[in-house]
C-alpha atoms as a PDB file:
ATOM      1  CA  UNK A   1     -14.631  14.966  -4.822  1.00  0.00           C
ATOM      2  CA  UNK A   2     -16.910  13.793  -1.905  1.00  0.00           C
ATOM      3  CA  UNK A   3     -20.258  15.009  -4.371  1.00  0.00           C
ATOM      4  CA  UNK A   4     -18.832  13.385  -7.272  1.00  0.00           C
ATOM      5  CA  UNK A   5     -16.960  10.171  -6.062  1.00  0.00           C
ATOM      6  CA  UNK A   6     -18.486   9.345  -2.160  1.00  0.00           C
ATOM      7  CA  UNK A   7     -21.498  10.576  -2.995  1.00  0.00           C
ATOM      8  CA  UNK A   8     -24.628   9.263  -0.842  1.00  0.00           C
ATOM      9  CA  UNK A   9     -24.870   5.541  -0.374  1.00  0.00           C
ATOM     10  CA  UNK A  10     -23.296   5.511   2.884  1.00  0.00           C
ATOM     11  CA  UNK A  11     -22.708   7.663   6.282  1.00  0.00           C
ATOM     12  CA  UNK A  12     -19.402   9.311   7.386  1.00  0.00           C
ATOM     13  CA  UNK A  13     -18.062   7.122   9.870  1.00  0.00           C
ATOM     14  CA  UNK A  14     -18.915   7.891  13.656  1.00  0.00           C
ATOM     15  CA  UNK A  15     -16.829   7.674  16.703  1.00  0.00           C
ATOM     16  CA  UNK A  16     -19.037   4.519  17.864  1.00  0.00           C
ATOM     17  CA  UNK A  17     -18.974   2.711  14.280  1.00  0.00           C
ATOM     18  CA  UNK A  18     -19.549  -0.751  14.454  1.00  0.00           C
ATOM     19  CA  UNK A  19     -17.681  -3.935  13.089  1.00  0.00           C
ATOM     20  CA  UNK A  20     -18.873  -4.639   9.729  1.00  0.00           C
ATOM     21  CA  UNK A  21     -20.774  -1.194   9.344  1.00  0.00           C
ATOM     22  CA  UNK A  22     -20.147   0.714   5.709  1.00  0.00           C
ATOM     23  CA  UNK A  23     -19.194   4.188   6.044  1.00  0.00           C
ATOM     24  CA  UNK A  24     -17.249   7.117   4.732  1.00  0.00           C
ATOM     25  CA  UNK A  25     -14.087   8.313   5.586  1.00  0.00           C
ATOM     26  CA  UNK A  26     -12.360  11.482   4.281  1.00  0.00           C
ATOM     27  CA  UNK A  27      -8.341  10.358   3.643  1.00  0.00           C
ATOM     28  CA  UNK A  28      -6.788  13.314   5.594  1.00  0.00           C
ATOM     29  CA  UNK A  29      -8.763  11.187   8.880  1.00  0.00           C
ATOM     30  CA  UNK A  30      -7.411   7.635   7.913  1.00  0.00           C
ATOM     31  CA  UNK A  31      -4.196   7.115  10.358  1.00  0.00           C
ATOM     32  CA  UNK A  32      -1.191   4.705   8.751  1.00  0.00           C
ATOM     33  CA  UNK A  33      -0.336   1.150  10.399  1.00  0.00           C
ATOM     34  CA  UNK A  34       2.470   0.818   8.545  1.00  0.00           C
ATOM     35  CA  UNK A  35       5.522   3.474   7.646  1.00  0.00           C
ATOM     36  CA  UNK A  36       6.205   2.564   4.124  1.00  0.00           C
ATOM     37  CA  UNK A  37       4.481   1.626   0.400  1.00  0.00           C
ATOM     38  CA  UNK A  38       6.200   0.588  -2.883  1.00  0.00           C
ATOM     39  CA  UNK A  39       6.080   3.528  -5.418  1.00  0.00           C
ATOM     40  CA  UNK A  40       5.578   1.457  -8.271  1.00  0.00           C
ATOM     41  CA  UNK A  41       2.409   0.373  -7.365  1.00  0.00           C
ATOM     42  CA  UNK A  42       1.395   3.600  -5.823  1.00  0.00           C
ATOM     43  CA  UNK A  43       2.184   5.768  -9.583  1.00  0.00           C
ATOM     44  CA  UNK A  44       0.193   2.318 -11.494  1.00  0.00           C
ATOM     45  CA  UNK A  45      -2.608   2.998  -8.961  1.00  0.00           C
ATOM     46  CA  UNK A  46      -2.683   6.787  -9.657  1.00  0.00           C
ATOM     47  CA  UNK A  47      -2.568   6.522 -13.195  1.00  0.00           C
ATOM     48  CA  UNK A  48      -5.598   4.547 -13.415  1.00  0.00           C
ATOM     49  CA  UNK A  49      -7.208   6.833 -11.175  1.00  0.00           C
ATOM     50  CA  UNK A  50      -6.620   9.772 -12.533  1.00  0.00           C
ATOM     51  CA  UNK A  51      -7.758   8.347 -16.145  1.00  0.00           C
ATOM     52  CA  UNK A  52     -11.274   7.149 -14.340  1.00  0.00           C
ATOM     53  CA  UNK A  53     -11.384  10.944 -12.735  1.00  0.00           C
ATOM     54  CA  UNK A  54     -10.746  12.801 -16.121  1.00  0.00           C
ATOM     55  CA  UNK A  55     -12.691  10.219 -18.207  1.00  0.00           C
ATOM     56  CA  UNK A  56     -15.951  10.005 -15.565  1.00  0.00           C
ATOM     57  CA  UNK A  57     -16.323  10.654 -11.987  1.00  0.00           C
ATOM     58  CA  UNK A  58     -18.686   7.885 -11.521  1.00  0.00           C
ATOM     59  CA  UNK A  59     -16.278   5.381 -13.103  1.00  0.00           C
ATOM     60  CA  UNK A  60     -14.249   6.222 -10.077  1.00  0.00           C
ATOM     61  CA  UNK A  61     -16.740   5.910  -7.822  1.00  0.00           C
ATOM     62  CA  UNK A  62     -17.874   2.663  -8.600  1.00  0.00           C
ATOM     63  CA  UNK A  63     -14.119   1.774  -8.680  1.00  0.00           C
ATOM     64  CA  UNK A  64     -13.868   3.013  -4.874  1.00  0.00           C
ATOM     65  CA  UNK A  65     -17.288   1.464  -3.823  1.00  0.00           C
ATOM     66  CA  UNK A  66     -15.902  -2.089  -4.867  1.00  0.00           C
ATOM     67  CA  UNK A  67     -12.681  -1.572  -2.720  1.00  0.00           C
ATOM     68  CA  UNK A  68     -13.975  -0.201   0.822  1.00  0.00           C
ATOM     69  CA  UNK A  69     -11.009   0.001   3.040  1.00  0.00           C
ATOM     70  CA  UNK A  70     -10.745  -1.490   5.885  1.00  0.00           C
ATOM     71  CA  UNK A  71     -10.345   0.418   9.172  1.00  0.00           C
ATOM     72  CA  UNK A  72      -9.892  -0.312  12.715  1.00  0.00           C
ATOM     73  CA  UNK A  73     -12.169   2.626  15.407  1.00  0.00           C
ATOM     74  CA  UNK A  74     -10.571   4.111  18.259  1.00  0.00           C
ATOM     75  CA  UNK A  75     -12.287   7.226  19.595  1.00  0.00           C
ATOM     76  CA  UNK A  76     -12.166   9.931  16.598  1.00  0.00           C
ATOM     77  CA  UNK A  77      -9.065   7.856  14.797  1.00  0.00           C
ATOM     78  CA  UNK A  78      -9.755   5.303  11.593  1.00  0.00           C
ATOM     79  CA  UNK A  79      -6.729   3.594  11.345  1.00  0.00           C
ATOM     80  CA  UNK A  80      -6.433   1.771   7.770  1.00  0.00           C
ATOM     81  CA  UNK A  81      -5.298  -1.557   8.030  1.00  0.00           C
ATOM     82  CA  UNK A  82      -4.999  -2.244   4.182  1.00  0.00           C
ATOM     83  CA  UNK A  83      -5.229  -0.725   1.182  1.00  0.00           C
ATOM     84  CA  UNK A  84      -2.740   1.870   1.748  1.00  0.00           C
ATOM     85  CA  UNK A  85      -1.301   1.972  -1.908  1.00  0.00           C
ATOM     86  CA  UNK A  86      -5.029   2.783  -2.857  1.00  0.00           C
ATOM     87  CA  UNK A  87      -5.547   5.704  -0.605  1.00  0.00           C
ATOM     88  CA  UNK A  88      -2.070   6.952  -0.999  1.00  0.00           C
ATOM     89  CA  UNK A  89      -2.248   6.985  -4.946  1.00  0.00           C
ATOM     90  CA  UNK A  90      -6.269   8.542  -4.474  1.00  0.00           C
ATOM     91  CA  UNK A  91      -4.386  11.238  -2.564  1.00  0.00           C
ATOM     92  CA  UNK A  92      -2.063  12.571  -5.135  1.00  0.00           C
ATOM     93  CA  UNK A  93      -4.196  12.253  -7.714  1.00  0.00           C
ATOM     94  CA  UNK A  94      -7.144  14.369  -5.805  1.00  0.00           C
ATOM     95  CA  UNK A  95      -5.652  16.405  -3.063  1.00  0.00           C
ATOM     96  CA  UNK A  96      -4.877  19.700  -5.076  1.00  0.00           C
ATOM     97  CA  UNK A  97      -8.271  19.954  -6.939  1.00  0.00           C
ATOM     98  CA  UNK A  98     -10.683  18.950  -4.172  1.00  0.00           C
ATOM     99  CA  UNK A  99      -8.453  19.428  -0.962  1.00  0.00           C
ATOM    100  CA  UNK A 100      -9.771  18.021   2.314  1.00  0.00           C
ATOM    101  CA  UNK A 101     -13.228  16.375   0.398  1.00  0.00           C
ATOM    102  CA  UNK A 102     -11.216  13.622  -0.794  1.00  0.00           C
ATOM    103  CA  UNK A 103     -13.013  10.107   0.501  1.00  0.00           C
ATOM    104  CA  UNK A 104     -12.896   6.753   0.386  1.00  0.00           C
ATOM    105  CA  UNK A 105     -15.529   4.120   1.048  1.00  0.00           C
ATOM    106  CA  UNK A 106     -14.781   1.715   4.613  1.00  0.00           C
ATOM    107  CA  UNK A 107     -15.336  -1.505   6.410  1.00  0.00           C
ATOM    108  CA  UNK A 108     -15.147  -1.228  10.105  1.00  0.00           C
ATOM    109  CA  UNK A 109     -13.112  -4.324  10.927  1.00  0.00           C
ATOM    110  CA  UNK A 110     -13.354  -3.514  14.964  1.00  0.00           C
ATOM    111  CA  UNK A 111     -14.131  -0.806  17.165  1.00  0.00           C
ATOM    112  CA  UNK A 112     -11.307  -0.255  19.879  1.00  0.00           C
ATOM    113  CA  UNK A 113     -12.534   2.615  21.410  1.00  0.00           C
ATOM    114  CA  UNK A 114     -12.263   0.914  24.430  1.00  0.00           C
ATOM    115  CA  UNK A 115      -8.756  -0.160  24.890  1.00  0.00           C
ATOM    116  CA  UNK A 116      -5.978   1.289  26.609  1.00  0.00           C
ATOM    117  CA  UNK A 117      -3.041   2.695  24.453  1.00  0.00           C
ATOM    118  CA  UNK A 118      -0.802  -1.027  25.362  1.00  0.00           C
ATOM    119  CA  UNK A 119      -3.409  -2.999  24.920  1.00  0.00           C
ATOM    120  CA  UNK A 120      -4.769  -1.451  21.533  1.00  0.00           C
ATOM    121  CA  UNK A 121      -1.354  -2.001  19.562  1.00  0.00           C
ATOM    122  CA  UNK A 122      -0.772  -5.324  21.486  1.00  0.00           C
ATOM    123  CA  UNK A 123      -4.302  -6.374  19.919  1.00  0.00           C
ATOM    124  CA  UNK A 124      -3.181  -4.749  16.345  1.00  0.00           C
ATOM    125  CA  UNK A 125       0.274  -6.548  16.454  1.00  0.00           C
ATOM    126  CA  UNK A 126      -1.960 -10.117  17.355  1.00  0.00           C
ATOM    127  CA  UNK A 127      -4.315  -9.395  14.567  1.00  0.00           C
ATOM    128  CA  UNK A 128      -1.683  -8.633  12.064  1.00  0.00           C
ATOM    129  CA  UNK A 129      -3.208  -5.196  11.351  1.00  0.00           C
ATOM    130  CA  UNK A 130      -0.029  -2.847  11.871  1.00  0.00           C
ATOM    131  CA  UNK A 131       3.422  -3.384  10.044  1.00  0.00           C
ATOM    132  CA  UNK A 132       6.301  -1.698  12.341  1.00  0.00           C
ATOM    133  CA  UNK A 133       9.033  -2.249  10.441  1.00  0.00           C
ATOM    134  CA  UNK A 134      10.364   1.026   8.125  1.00  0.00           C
ATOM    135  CA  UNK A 135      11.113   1.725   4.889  1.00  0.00           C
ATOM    136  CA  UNK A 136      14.452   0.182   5.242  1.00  0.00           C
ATOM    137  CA  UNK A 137      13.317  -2.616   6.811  1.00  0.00           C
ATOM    138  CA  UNK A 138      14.279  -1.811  10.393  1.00  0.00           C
ATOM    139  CA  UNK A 139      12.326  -1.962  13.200  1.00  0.00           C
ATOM    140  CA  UNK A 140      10.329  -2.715  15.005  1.00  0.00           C
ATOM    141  CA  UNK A 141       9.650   0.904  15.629  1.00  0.00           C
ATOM    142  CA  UNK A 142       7.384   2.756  18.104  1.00  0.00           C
ATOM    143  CA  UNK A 143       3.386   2.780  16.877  1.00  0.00           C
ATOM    144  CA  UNK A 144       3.829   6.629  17.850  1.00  0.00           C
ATOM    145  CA  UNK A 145       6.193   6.984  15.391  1.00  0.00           C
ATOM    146  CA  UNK A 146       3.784   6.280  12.454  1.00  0.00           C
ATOM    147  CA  UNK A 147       3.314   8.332   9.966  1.00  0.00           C
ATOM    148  CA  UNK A 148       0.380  10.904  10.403  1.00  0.00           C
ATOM    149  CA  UNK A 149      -1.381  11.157   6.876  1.00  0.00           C
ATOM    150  CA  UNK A 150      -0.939   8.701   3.851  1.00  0.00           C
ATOM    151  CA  UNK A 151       0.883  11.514   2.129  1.00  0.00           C
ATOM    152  CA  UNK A 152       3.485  10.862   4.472  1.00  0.00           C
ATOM    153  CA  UNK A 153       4.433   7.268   3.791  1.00  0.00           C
ATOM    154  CA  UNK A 154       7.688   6.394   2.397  1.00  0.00           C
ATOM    155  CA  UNK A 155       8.626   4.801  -0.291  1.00  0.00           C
ATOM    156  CA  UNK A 156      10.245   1.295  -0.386  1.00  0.00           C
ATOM    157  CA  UNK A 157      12.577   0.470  -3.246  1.00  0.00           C
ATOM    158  CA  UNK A 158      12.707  -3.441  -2.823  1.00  0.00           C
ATOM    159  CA  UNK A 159       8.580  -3.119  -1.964  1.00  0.00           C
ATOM    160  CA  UNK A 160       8.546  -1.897  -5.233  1.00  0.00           C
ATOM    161  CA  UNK A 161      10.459  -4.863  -6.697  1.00  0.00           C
ATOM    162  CA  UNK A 162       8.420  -7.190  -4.699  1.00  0.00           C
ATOM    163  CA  UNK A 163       5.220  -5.858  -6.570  1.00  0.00           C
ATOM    164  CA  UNK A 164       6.942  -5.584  -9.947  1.00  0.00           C
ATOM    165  CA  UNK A 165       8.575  -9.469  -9.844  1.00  0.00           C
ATOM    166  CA  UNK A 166       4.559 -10.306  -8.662  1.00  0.00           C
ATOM    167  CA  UNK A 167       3.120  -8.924 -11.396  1.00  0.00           C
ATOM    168  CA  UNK A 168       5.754 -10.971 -13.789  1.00  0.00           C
ATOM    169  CA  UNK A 169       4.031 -14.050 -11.298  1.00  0.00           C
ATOM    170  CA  UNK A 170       7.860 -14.606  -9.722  1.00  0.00           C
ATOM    171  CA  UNK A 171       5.311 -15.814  -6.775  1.00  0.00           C
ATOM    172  CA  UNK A 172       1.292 -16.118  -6.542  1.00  0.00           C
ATOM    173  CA  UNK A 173      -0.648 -13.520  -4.690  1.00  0.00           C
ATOM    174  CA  UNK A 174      -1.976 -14.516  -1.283  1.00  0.00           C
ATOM    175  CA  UNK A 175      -3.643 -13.356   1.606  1.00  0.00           C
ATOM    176  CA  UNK A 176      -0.963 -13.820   3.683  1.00  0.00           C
ATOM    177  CA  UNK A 177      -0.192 -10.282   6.332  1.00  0.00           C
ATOM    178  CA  UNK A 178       2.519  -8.347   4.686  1.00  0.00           C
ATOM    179  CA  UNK A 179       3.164 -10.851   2.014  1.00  0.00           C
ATOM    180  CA  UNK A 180       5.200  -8.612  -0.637  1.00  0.00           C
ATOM    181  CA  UNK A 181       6.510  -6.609   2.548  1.00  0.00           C
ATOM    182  CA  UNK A 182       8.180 -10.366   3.319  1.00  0.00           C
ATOM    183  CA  UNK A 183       9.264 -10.682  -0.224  1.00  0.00           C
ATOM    184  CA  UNK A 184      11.095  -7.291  -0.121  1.00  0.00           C
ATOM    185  CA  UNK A 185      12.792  -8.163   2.868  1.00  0.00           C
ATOM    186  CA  UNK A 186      13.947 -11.193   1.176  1.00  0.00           C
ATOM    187  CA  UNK A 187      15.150  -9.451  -1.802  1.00  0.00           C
ATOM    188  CA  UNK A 188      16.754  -6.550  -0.012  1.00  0.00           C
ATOM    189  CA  UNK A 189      19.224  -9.229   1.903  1.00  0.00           C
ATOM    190  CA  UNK A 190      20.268 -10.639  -1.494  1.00  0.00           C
ATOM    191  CA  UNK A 191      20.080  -8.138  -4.131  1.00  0.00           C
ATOM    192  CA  UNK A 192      22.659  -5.125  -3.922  1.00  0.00           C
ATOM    193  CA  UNK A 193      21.076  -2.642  -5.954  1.00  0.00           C
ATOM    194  CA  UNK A 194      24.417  -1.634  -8.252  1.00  0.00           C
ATOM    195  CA  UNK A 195      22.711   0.325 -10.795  1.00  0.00           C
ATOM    196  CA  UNK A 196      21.865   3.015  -7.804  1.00  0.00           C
ATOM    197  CA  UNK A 197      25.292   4.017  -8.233  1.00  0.00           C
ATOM    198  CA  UNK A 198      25.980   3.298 -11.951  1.00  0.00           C
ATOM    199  CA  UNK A 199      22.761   5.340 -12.776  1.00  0.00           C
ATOM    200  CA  UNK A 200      23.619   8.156 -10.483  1.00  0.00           C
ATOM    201  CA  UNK A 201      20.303   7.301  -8.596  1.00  0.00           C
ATOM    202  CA  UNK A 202      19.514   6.623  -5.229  1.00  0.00           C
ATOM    203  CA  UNK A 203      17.053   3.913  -5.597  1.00  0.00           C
ATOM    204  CA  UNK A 204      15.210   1.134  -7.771  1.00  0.00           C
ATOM    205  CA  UNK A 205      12.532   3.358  -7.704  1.00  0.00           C
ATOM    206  CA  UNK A 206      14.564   6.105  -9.471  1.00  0.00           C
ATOM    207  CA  UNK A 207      16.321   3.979 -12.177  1.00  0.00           C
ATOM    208  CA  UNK A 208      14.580   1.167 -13.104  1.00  0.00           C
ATOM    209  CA  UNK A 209      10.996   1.691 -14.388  1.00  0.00           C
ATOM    210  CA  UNK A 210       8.872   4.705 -15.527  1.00  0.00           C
ATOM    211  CA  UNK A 211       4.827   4.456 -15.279  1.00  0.00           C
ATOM    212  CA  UNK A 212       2.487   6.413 -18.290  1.00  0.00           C
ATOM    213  CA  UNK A 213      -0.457   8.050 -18.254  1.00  0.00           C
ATOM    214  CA  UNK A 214      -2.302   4.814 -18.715  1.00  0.00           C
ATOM    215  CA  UNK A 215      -1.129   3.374 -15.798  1.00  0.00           C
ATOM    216  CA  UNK A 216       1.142   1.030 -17.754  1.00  0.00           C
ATOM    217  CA  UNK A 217       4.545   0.381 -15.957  1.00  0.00           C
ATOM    218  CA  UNK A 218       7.751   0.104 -18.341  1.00  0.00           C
ATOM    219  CA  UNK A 219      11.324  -1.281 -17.320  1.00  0.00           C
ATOM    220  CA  UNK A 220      14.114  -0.174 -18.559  1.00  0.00           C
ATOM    221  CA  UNK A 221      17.455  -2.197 -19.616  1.00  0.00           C
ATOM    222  CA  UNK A 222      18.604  -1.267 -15.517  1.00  0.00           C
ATOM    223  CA  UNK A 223      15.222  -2.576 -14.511  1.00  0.00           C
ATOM    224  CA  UNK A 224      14.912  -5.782 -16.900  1.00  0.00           C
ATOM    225  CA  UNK A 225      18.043  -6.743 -15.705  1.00  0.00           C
ATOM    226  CA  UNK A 226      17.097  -6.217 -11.991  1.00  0.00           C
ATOM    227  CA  UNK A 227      13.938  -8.028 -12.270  1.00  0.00           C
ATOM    228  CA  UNK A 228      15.457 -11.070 -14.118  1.00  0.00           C
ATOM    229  CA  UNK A 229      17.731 -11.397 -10.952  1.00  0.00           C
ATOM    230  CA  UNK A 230      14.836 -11.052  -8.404  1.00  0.00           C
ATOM    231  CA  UNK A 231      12.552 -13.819 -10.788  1.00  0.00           C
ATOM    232  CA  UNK A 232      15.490 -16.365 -10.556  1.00  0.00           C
ATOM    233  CA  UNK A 233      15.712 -15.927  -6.629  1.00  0.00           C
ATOM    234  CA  UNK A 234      11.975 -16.031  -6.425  1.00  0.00           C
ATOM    235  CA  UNK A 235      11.940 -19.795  -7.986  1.00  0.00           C
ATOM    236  CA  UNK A 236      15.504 -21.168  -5.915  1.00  0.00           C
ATOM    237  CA  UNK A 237      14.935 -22.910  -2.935  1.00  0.00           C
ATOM    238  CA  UNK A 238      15.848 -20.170  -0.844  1.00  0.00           C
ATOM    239  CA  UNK A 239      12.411 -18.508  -0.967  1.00  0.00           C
ATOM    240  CA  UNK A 240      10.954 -21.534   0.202  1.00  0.00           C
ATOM    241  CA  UNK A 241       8.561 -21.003   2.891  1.00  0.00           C
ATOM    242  CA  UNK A 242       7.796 -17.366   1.867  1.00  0.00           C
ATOM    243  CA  UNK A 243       4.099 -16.675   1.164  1.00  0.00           C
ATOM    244  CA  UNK A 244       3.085 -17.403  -2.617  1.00  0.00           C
ATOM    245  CA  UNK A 245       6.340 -19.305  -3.465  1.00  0.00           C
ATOM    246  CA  UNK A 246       6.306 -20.836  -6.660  1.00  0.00           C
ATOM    247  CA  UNK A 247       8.204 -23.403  -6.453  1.00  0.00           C
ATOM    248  CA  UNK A 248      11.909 -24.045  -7.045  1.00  0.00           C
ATOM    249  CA  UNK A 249      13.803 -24.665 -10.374  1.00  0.00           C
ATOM    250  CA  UNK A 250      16.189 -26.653  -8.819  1.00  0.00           C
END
């Protein structure tokens, strides 16, 4: 994977990397800042991937080489600010054919080598580069208690129905920190997720949608119905003020 996808056109990333350097980092050395992604997008993600792997390795390279991640130095740590549905879905697509070799391009954002533990998550919180809330929403948590490896971030349901009610433009995408994280909180205070027990499922992620080998997601009835829900919430005037509101329909 590192020969065929991160092949030569930049360095691995040192210790004393510098902000707005280019480098290469392998994914088992990217630490989390947040605890949780939305499956949905993760399994879209992968699909595509894995049909740029199979089809041509250098289609997934270029792919990769467009969408550097960004990381934030401290010592022999690259903590990934963004982009963790990307290196999450790389990782299950790659990780039992080529193992530990399995890179991603990077932008340095900052080096923080040289700040105490307080000061160096104080500094992350300010910058709005760590998320500490879980996959349930609660928190804020302890940045100890984040997860080691992107393998082992959990999935959000209602960050999955964030995505999904994006994608059917419920509400514009933005730059805004945490934006569909926000939007899944909002949903998961108003929408009680019925068909979890109708189904026999635990979550949205289980019931609602299935993603093919294209990377194309479906919905089913369970989902369609969800969704229409979530799009009618996303236009009332209680998701005013949330980042990449529409506007209301009232």
């Amino acid at each position: 994977m590192t020969k065929q996808v991160c092949a030569s056109e930049f360095p691995w990333c040192p210790p004393d990397a510098k902000e707005g350097d280019y480098c290469k980092i392998r994914v088992r050395d990217l630490s989390p800042t947040q605890f949780a992604t939305g499956k949905a997008e993760v399994e879209v993600k992968a699909a595509r991937i894995a049909k740029k792997l199979k089809k041509d390795p250098h289609k997934l390279h270029d792919y990769l080489l467009v969408r550097p991640v960004p990381v934030v130095v401290r010592g022999k740590r690259f903590y990934l600010v963004d982009h963790h549905h990307l290196a999450r879905a790389l990782h299950e697509v790659a990780h039992e054919q080529h193992g530990k070799k399995v890179a991603v391009y990077a932008k340095v954002m900052a080096n923080a080598s040289t700040l105490e533990e307080t000061y160096f998550w104080k500094s992350m919180h300010r910058r709005n580069w760590v998320y500490l809330f879980d996959k349930a929403g609660g928190g804020p948590q302890q940045p100890k208690t984040l997860p080691a490896h992107v393998k082992d971030l959990a999935f959000d349901p209602y960050r999955s129905l964030a995505w999904i009610v994006r994608e059917h433009d419920g509400y514009l995408k933005n730059d805004a920190p945490f934006s569909e994280f926000k939007w899944a909180n909002f949903f998961r205070t108003r929408i009680l997720l019925d068909q979890d027990i109708l189904a026999g499922k635990h979550t949205f992620d289980d019931f609602a949608f299935e993603v093919d080998a294209h990377g194309r997601l479906e919905l089913n009835d369970d989902g369609e119905e969800v969704i229409e829900e979530a799009l009618f919430l996303a236009t009332s005037a209680e998701a005013r003020g949330l980042p990449g509101f529409r506007g209301s329909t009232s």
